[in-house]
Protein backbone atom coordinates (compact mmCIF):
# COMPACT_ATOMS: atom_id res chain seq x y z
CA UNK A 1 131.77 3.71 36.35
CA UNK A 2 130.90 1.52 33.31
CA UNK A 3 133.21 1.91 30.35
CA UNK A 4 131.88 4.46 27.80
CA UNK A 5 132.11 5.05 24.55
CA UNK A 6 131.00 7.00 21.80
CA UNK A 7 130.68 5.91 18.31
CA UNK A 8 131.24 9.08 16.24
CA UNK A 9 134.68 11.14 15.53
CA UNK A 10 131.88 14.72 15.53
CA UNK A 11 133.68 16.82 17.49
CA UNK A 12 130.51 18.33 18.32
CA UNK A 13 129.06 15.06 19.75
CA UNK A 14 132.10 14.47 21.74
CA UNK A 15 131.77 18.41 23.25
CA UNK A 16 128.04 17.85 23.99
CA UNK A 17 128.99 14.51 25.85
CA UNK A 18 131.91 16.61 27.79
CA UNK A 19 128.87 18.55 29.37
CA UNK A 20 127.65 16.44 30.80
CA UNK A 21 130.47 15.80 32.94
CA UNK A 22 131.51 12.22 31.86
CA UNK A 23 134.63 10.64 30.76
CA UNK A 24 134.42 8.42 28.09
CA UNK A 25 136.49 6.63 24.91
CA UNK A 26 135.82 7.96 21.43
CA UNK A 27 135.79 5.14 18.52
CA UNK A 28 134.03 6.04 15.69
CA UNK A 29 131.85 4.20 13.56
CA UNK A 30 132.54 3.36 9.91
CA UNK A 31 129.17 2.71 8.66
CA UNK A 32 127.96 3.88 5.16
CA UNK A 33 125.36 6.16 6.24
CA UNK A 34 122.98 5.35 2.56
CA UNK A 35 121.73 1.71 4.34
CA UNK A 36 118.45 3.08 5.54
CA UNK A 37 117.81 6.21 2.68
CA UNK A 38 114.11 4.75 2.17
CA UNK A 39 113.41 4.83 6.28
CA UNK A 40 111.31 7.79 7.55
CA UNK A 41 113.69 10.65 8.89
CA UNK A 42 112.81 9.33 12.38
CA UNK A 43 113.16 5.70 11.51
CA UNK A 44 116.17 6.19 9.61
CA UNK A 45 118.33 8.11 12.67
CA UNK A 46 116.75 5.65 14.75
CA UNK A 47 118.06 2.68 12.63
CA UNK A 48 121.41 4.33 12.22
CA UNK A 49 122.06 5.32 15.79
CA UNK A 50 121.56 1.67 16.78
CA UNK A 51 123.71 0.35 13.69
CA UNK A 52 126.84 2.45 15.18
CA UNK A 53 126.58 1.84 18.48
CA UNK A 54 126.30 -1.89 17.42
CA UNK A 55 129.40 -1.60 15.09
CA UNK A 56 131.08 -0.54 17.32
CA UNK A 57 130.21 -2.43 20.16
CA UNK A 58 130.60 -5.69 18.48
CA UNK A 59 134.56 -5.36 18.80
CA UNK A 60 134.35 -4.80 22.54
CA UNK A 61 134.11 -6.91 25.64
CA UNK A 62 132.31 -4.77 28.41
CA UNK A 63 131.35 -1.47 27.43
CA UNK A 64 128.31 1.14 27.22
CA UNK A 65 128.78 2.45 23.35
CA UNK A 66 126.62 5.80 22.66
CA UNK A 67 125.54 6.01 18.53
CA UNK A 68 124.02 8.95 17.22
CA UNK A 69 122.81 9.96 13.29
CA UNK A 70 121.38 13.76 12.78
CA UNK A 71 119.34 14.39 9.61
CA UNK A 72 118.11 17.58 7.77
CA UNK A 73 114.60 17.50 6.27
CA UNK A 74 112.75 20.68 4.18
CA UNK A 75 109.57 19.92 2.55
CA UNK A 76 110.21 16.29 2.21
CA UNK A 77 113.89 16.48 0.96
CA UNK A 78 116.21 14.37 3.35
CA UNK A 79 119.56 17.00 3.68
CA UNK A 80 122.87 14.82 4.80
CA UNK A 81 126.61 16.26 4.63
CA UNK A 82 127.12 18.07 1.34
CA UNK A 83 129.57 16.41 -0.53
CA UNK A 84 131.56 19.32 -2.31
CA UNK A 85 131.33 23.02 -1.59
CA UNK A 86 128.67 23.46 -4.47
CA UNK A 87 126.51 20.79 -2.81
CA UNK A 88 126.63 22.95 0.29
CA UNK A 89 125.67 26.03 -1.13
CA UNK A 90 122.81 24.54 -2.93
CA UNK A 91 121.55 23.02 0.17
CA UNK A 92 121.85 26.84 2.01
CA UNK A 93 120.09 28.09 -0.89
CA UNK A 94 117.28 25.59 -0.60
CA UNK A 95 117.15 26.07 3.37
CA UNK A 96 117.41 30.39 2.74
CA UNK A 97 113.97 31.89 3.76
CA UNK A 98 112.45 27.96 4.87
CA UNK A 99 111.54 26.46 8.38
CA UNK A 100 113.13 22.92 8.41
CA UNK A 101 113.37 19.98 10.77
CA UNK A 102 116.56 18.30 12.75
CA UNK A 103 116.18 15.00 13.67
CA UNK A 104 118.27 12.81 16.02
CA UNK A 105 118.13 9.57 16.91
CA UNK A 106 120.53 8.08 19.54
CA UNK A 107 121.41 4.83 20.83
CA UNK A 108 122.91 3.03 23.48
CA UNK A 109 124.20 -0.34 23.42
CA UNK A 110 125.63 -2.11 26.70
CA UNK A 111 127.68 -5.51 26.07
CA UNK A 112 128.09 -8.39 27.03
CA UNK A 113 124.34 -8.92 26.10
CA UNK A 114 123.62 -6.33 23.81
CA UNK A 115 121.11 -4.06 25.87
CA UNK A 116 119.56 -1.65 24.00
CA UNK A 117 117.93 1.71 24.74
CA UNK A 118 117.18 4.48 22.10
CA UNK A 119 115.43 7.46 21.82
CA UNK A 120 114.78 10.29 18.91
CA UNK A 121 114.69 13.77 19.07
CA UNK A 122 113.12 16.80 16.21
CA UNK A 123 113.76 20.49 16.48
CA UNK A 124 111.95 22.84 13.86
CA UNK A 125 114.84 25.62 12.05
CA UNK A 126 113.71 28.86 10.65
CA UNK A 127 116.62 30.21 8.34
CA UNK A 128 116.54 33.79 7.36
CA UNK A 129 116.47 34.84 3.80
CA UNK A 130 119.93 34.41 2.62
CA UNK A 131 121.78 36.06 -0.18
CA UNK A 132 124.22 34.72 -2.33
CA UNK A 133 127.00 36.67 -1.38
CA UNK A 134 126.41 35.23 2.41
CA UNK A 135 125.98 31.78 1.37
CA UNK A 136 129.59 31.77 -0.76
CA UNK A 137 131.53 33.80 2.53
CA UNK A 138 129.78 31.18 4.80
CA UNK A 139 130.64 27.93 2.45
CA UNK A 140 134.39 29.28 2.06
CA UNK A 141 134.87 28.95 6.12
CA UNK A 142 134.41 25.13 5.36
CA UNK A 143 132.32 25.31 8.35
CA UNK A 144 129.70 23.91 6.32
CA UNK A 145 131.16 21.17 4.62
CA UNK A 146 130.89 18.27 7.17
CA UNK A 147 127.82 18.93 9.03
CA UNK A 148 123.95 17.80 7.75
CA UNK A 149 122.26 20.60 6.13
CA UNK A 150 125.61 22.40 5.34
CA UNK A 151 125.73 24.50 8.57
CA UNK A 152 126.88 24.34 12.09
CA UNK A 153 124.31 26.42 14.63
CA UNK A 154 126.79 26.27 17.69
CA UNK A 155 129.39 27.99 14.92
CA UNK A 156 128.88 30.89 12.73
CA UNK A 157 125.81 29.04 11.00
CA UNK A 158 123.95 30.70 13.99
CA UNK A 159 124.22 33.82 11.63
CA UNK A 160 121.75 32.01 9.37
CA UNK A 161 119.18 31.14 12.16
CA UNK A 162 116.22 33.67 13.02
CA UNK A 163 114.68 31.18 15.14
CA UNK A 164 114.56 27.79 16.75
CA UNK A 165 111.55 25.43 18.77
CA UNK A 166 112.77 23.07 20.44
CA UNK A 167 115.72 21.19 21.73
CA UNK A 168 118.90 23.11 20.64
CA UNK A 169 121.76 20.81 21.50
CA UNK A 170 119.72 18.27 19.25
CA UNK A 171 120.61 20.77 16.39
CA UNK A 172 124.02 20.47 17.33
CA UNK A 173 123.90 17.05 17.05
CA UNK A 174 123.13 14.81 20.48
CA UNK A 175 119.77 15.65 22.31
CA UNK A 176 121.22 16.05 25.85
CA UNK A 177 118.19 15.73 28.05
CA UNK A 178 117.63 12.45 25.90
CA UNK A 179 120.78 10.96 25.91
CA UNK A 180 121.05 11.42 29.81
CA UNK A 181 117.76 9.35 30.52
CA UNK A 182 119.22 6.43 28.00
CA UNK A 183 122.13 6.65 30.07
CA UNK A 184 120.78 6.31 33.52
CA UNK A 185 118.87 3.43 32.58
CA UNK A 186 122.67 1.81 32.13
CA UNK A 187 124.12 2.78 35.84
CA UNK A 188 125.30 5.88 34.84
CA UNK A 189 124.00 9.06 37.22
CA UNK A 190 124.74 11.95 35.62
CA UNK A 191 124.11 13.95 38.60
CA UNK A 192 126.23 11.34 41.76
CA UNK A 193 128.45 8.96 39.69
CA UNK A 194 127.94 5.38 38.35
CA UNK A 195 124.64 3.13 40.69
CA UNK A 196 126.31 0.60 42.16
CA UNK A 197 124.80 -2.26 39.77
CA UNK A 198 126.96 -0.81 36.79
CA UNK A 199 123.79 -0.61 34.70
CA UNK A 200 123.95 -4.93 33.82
CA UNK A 201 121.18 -6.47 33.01
């Protein structure tokens, strides 16, 4: 089985890669997530995905690094992680009654060589009317607080959700179905174990 590793400290991400029954290292990136703000949503997870895989990849010898970025976007306003608890309930506010969008883009990087695959994913979010009371009890779980768009739908954010269309583990934050195909192309058979090539190109 090829080394792998995944380039984020999200809990969720490292959960999501769990089911897919593979063992892998966790190192996460330390990029400063602003480099790409004037990309399109797509673009910019795209860009970022690849720029912490890479990151992280640069410091290792033989590896298959996984890099992911998830984005919020209502009506044109790019949501990220809210910075204080106001920030969060301002974004819930703005998200309370409104269909947005969840975009993920994810990369893999194979070294030596620097092989790259990537792929993005977009799931459309329609959040129930919310009231202020909700918004303050949900913000003071600090569920909120570290997680684009200030909620967590695989926590109790799914209280906030009436409905979803599309891929749900891409609102959670790694597209599964996605990041299984990027995968294989490295060696790495989700379904019997590692092809015998170990995914070098």
């Amino acid at each position: 089985m090829p080394r792998l590793v995944l380039a984020s400290g999200s809990p969720r991400r490292q959960q999501l890669l769990s089911q897919l029954g593979l063992r892998f290292e966790t190192m996460p990136s330390s990029l400063r997530e602003n480099k790409y703000d004037r990309l399109p949503p797509e673009e910019r997870v795209r860009a970022l995905a690849r720029a912490k895989a890479l990151e992280v990849a640069r410091n290792l010898s033989e590896a298959v690094v996984v890099g992911a970025d998830t984005l919020v976007v209502c009506q044109g306003r790019v949501l990220g992680k809210p910075s204080s608890p106001a920030e969060a309930e301002a974004m819930l506010s703005f998200l309370s009654g409104k269909t947005h969008r969840v975009y993920t883009g994810v990369a893999v990087v194979a070294v030596p060589g620097k092989v790259i695959r990537e792929a993005w994913e977009c799931t459309e979010v329609r959040f129930r009317r919310l009231t202020p009371k909700e918004i303050k009890a949900y913000v003071a779980t600090g569920e909120p607080l570290d997680k684009a768009g200030a909620y967590g739908i695989q926590g109790r954010g799914a209280l906030l959700v009436e409905g979803i269309k599309g891929d749900f583990f891409n609102v959670v934050g790694l597209p599964l179905v996605k990041t299984a195909g990027l995968l294989e192309e490295f060696g790495i058979d989700i379904w019997g174990g590692p092809k015998a090539d170990g995914g070098k190109e």
